[in-house]
Protein backbone atom coordinates (compact mmCIF):
# COMPACT_ATOMS: atom_id res chain seq x y z
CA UNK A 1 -101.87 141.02 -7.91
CA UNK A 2 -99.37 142.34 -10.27
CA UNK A 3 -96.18 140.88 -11.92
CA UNK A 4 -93.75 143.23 -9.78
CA UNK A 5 -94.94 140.91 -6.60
CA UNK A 6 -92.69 139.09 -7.51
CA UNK A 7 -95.71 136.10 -7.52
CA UNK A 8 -95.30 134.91 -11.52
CA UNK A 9 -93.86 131.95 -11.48
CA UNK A 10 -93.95 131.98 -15.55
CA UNK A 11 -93.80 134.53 -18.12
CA UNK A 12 -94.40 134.06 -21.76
CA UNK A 13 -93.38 137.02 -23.60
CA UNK A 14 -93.72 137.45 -27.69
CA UNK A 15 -94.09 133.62 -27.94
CA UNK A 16 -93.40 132.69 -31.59
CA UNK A 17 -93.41 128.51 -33.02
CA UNK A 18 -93.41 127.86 -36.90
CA UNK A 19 -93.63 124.62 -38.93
CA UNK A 20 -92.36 123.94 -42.38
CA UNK A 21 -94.56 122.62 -44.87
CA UNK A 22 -94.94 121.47 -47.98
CA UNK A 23 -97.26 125.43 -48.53
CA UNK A 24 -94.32 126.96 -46.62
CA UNK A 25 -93.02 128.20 -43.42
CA UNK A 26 -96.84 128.42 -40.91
CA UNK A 27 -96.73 130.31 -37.86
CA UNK A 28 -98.74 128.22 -35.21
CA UNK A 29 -97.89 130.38 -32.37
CA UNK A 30 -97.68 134.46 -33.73
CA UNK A 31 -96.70 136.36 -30.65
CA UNK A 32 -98.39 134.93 -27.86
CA UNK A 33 -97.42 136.56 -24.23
CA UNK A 34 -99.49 135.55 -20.67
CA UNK A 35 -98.24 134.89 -17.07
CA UNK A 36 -99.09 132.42 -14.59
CA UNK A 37 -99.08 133.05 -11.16
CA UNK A 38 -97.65 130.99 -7.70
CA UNK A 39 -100.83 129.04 -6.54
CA UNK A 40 -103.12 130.35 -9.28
CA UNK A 41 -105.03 128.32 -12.55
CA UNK A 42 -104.46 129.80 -15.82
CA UNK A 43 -106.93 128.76 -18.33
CA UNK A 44 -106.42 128.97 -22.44
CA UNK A 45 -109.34 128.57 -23.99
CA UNK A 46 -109.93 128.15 -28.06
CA UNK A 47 -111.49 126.10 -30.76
CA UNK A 48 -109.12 123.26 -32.07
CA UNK A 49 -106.77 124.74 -34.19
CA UNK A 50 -106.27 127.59 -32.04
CA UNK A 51 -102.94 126.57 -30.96
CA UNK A 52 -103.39 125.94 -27.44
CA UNK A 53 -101.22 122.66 -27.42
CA UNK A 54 -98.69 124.25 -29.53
CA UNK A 55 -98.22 126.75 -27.08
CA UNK A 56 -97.52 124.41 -23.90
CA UNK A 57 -95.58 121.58 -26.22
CA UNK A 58 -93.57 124.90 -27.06
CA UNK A 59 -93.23 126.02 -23.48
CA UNK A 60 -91.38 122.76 -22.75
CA UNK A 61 -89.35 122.88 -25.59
CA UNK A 62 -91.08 119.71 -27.25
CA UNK A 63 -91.97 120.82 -30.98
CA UNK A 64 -91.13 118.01 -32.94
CA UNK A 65 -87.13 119.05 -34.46
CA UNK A 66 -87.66 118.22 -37.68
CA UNK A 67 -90.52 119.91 -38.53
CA UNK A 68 -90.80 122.46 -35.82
CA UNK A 69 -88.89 125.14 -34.52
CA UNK A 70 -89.47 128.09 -32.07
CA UNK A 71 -88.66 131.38 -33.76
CA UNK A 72 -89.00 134.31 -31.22
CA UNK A 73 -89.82 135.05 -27.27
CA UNK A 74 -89.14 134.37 -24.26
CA UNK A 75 -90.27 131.78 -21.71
CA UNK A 76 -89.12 132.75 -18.14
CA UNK A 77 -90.10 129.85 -15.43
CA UNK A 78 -88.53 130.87 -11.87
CA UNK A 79 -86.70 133.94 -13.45
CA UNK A 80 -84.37 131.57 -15.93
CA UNK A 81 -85.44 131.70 -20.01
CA UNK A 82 -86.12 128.19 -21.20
CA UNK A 83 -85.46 128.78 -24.65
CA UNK A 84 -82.10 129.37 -23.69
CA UNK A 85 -80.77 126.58 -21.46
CA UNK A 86 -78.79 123.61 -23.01
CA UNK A 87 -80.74 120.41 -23.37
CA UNK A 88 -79.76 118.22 -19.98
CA UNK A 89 -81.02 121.42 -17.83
CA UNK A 90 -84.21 121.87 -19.92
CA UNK A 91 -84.69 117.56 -19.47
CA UNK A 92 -83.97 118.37 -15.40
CA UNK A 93 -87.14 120.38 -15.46
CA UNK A 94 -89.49 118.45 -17.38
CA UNK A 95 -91.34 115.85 -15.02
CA UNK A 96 -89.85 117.63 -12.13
CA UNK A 97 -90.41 121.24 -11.87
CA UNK A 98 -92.90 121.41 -15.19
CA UNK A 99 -95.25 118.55 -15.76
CA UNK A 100 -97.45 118.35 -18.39
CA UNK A 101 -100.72 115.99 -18.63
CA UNK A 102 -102.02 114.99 -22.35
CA UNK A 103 -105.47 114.28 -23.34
CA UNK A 104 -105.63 111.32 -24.32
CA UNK A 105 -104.59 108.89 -21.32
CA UNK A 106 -104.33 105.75 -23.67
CA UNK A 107 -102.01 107.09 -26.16
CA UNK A 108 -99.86 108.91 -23.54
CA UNK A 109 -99.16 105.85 -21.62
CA UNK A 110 -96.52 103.12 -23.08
CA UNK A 111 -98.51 100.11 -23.30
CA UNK A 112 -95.41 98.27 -23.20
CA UNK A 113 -94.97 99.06 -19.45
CA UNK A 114 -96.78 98.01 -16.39
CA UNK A 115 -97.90 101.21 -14.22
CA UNK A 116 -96.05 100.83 -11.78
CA UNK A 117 -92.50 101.36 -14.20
CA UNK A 118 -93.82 104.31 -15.89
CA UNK A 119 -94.77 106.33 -12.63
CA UNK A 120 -91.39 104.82 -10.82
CA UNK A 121 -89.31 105.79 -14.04
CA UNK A 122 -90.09 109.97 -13.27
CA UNK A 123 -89.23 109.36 -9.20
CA UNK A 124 -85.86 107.70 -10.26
CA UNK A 125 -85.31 109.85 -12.84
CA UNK A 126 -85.48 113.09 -11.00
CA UNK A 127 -85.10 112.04 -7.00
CA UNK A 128 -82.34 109.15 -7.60
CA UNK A 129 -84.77 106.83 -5.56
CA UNK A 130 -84.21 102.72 -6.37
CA UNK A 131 -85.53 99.76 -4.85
CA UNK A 132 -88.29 99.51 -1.89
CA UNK A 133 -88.29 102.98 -1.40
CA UNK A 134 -88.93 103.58 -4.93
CA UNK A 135 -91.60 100.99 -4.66
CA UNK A 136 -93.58 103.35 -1.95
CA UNK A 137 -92.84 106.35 -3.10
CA UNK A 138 -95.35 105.04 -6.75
CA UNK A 139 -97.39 103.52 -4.45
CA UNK A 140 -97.67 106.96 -2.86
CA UNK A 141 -97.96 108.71 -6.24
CA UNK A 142 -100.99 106.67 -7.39
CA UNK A 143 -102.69 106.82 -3.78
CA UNK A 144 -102.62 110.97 -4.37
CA UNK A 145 -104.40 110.22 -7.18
CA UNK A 146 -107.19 108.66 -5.56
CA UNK A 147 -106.69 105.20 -6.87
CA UNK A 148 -107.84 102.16 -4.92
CA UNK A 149 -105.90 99.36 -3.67
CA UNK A 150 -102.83 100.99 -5.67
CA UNK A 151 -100.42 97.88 -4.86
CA UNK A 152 -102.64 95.52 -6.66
CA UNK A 153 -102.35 97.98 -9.53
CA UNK A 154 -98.28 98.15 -10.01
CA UNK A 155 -98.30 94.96 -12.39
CA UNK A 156 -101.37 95.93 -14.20
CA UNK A 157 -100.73 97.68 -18.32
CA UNK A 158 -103.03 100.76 -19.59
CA UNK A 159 -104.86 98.67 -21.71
CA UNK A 160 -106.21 96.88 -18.98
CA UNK A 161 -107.41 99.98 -17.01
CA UNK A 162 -110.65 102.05 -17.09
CA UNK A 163 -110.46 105.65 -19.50
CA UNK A 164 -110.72 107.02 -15.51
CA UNK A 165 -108.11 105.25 -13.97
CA UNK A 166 -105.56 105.41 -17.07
CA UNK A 167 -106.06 109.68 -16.57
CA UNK A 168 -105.30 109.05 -13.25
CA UNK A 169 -102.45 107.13 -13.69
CA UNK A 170 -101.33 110.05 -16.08
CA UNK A 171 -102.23 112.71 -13.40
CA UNK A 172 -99.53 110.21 -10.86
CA UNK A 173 -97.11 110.11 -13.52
CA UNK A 174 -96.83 113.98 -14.01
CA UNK A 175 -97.50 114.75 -10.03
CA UNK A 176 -94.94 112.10 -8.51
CA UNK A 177 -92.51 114.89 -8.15
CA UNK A 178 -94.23 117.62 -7.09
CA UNK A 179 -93.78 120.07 -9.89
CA UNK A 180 -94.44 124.04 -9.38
CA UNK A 181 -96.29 124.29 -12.69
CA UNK A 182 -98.94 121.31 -14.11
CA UNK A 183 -99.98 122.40 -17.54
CA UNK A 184 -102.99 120.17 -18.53
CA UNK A 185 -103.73 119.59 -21.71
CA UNK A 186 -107.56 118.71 -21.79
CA UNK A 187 -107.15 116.02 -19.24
CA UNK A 188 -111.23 115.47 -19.31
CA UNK A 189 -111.78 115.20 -23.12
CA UNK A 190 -112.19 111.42 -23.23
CA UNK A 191 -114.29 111.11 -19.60
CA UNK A 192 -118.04 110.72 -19.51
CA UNK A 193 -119.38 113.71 -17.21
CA UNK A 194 -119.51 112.14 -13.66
CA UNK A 195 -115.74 111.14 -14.17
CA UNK A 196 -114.75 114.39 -15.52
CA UNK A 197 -115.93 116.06 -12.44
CA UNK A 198 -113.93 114.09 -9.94
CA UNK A 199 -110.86 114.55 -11.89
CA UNK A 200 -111.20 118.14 -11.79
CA UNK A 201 -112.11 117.91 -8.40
CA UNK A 202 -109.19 115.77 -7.80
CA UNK A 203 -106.98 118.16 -9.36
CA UNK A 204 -108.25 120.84 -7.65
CA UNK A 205 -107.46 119.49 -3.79
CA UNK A 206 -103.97 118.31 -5.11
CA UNK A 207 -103.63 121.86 -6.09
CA UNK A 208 -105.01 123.31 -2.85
CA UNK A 209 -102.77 120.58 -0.84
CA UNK A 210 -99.60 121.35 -2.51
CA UNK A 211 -99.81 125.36 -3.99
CA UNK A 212 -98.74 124.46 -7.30
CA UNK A 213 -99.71 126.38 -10.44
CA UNK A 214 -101.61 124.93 -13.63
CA UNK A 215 -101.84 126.40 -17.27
CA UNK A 216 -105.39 124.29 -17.94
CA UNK A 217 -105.82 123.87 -21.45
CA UNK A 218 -109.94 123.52 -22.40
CA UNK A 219 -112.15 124.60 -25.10
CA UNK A 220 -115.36 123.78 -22.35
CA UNK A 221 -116.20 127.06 -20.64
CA UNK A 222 -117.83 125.00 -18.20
CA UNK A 223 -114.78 123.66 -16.91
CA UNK A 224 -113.15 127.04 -17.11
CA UNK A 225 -115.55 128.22 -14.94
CA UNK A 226 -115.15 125.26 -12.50
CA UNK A 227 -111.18 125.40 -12.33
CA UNK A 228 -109.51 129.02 -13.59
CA UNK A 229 -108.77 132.09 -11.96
CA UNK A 230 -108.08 133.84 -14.58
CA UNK A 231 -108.74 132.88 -18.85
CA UNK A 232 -106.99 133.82 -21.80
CA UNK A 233 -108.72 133.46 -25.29
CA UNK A 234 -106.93 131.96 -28.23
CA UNK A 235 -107.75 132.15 -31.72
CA UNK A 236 -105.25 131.52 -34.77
CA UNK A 237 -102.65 131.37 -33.02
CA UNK A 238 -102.82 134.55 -31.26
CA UNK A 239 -104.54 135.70 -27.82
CA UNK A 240 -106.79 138.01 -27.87
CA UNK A 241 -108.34 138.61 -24.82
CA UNK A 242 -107.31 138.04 -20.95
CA UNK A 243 -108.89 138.97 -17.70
CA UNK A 244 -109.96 137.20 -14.98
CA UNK A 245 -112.72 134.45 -15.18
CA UNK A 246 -115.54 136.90 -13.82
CA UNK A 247 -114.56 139.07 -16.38
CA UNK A 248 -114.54 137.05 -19.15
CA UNK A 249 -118.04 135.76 -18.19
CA UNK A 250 -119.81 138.63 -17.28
CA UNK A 251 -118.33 141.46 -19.52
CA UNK A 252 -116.31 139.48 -22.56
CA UNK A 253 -115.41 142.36 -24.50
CA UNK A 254 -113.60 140.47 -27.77
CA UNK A 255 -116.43 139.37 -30.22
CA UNK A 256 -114.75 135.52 -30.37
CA UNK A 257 -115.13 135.50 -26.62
CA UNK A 258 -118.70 136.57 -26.46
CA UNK A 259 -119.07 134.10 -29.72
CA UNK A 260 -117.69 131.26 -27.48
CA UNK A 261 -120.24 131.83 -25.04
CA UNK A 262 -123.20 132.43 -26.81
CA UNK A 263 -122.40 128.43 -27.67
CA UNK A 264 -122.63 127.53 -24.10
CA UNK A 265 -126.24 125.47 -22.95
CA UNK A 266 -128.25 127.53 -20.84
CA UNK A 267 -129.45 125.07 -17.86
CA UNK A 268 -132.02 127.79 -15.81
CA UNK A 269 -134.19 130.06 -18.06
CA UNK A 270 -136.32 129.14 -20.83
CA UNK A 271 -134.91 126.62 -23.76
CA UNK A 272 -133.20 128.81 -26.38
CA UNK A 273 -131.62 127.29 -29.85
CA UNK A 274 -127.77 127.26 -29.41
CA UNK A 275 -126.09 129.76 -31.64
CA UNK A 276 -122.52 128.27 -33.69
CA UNK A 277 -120.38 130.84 -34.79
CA UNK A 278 -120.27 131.04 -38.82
CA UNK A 279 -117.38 129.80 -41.17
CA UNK A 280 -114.10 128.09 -40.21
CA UNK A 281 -110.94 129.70 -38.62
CA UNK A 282 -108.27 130.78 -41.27
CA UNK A 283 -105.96 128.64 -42.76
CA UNK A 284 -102.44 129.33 -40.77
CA UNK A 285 -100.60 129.43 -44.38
CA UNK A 286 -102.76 132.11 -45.77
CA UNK A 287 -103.74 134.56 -42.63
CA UNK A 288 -105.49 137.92 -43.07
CA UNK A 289 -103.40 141.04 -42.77
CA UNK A 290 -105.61 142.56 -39.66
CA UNK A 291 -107.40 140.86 -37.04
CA UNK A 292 -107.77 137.04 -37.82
CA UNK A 293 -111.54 136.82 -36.44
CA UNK A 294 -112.37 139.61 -38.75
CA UNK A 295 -114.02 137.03 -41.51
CA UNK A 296 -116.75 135.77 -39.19
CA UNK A 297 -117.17 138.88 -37.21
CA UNK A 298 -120.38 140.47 -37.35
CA UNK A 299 -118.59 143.72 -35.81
CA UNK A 300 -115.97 144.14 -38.21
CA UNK A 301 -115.43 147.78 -39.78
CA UNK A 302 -112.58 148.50 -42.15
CA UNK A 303 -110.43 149.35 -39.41
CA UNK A 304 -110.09 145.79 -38.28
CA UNK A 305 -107.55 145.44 -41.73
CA UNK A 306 -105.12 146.01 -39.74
CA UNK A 307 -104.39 143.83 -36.49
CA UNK A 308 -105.19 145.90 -33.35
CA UNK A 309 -103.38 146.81 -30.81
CA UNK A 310 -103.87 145.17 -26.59
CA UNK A 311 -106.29 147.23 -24.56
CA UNK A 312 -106.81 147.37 -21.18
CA UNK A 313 -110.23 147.68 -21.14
CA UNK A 314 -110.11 147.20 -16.93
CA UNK A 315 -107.21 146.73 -14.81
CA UNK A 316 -106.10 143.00 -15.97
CA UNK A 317 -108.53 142.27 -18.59
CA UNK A 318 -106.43 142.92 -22.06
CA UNK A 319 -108.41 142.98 -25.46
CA UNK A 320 -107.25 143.00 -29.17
CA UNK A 321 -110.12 144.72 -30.45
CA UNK A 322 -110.66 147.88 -32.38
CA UNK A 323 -114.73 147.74 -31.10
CA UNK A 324 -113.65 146.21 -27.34
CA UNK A 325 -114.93 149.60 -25.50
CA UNK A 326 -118.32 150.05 -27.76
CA UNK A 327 -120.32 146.77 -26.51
CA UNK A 328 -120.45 145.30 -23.49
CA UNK A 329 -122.56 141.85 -24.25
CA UNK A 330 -125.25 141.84 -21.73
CA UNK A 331 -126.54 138.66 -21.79
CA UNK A 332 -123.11 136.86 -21.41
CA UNK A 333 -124.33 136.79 -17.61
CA UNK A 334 -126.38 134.26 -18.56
CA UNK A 335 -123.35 131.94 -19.26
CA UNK A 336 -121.80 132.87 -16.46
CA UNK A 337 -124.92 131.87 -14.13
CA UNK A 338 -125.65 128.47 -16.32
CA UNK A 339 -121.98 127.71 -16.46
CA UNK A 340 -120.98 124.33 -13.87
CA UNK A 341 -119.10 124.82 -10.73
CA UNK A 342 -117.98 127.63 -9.26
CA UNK A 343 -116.35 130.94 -10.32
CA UNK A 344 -114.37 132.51 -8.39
């Protein structure tokens, strides 16, 4: 599938965010550019730090004003640039055609407001809808979600809810009006395993049901694996490798993705020690003038000074490496075998 289909239903191009500090003006987001397709999961994948939620806050226009500011790009959603549209169109979007879930559930959620207000308050908002109408319409909304008895919960506050339910409650608030794109922003972080599973799984029919996209935001390969078509790899605020997710397991060409998933837990084959990737990602104020992974690189020549260039290495997988063609990992099929659920 290629972007002429006329199938990408976003396109980041050149994506640039900065904040001002007290060290200075820090580039969070340098140049980032990716594409998410009608129907299709998009996952970006990074350590912390990476600038993964920077990117989607950035997408929907939410850096913080005073600190914040996007500096270059383009965001195209349905053919219109974001960036560009005055502030009321841009608020018509949010919740209704974009809808974004955070990680943490608790914090996300006004405690101040029964459940029942906070998923009504997107239906009015965006659909007009008042009274008993509005009343089934959130009863529908949390029912999608898979919650029980969802009358009984209307009246009830976040704090009084389950770290499941609240994420559910989350996943009703940003689903109530059927958006085209979901971008999740590690929605699983604070569940225990069993939980996390049915959430994804829960996501995953809702997706299925409805055809909508999702930009899935994850530093778990393990849930990549289970949810993404296709990955892109973030590191200092740059991406720099794409392809789809049988690509990036069983041939990872950039030496931060095969890094990543050297980390992964085998669970068939003999016990083997983890391996951690050495040192700490680079301070955003005080970047290196070539490729940012070149520090803890145990591949890096003196070519990798200077930042490389994308290459395709195969049709849709994209590298910023100077060494991407030389090595081929060959046991990252391990990962990809040991990895839970299914890739596609």
């Amino acid at each position: 599938m290629s972007d002429a289909d006329g199938d990408v239903l976003l396109d980041v191009r050149d994506l640039e965010a900065s904040f001002l500090t007290g060290r200075g003006v820090v580039r969070a987001v340098d140049g980032v550019s990716f594409t998410v397709r009608r129907g299709e999961t998009l996952g970006l994948v990074g350590e912390s730090g990476s600038g993964k939620t920077i990117t989607c806050l950035s997408v929907l226009r939410l850096l913080p004003k005073a600190s914040a500011s996007i500096t270059g790009g383009r965001v195209l959603f349905e053919g219109a640039d974001l960036l560009h549209m005055a502030d009321a169109e841009m608020r018509a979007i949010r919740g209704s055609r974009i809808s974004m879930i955070l990680q943490d559930s608790l914090t996300s959620l006004n405690p101040a407001f029964t459940v029942g207000t906070q998923v009504g308050e997107t239906i009015a908002l965006h659909q007009g809808v008042a009274g008993r109408e509005l009343q089934r319409r959130v009863v529908d909304a949390l029912r999608r979600v898979r919650i029980p008895d969802a009358e009984t919960h209307l009246a009830d506050y976040p704090h009084v809810l389950s770290g499941g339910m609240r994420q559910r409650v989350a996943g009703a608030i940003a689903l109530a009006c059927n958006p085209a794109l979901l971008i999740a922003d590690e929605p699983t972080t604070a569940l225990d395993v069993t939980v996390q599973a049915q959430y994804l799984q829960l996501l995953k029919d809702i997706q299925r049901e409805s055809g909508m996209s999702m930009l899935f935001v994850t530093h778990d390969f393990g849930v990549v694996a289970r949810m993404c078509d296709r990955v892109a790899v973030m590191y200092a605020g740059r991406i720099v490798e794409t392809g789809t997710t049988r690509q990036i397991f069983a041939r990872p060409r950039h030496p931060y993705t095969r890094a990543l998933l050297r980390c992964l837990p085998q669970v068939d084959g003999p016990v083997q020690e983890l391996v951690s990737i050495e040192g700490q990602p680079p301070d955003l104020a005080e970047l290196p003038s070539g490729c940012r992974f070149a520090p803890r690189c145990s591949m890096a020549v003196a070519a990798c000074d200077v930042y490389p260039a994308a290459d395709e290495i195969e049709t849709g997988q994209v590298v910023n490496c100077w060494r991407a063609r030389e090595v081929v990992d060959a046991t990252a099929g391990a990962a990809l075998r040991g990895a839970p659920g299914t890739v596609r």
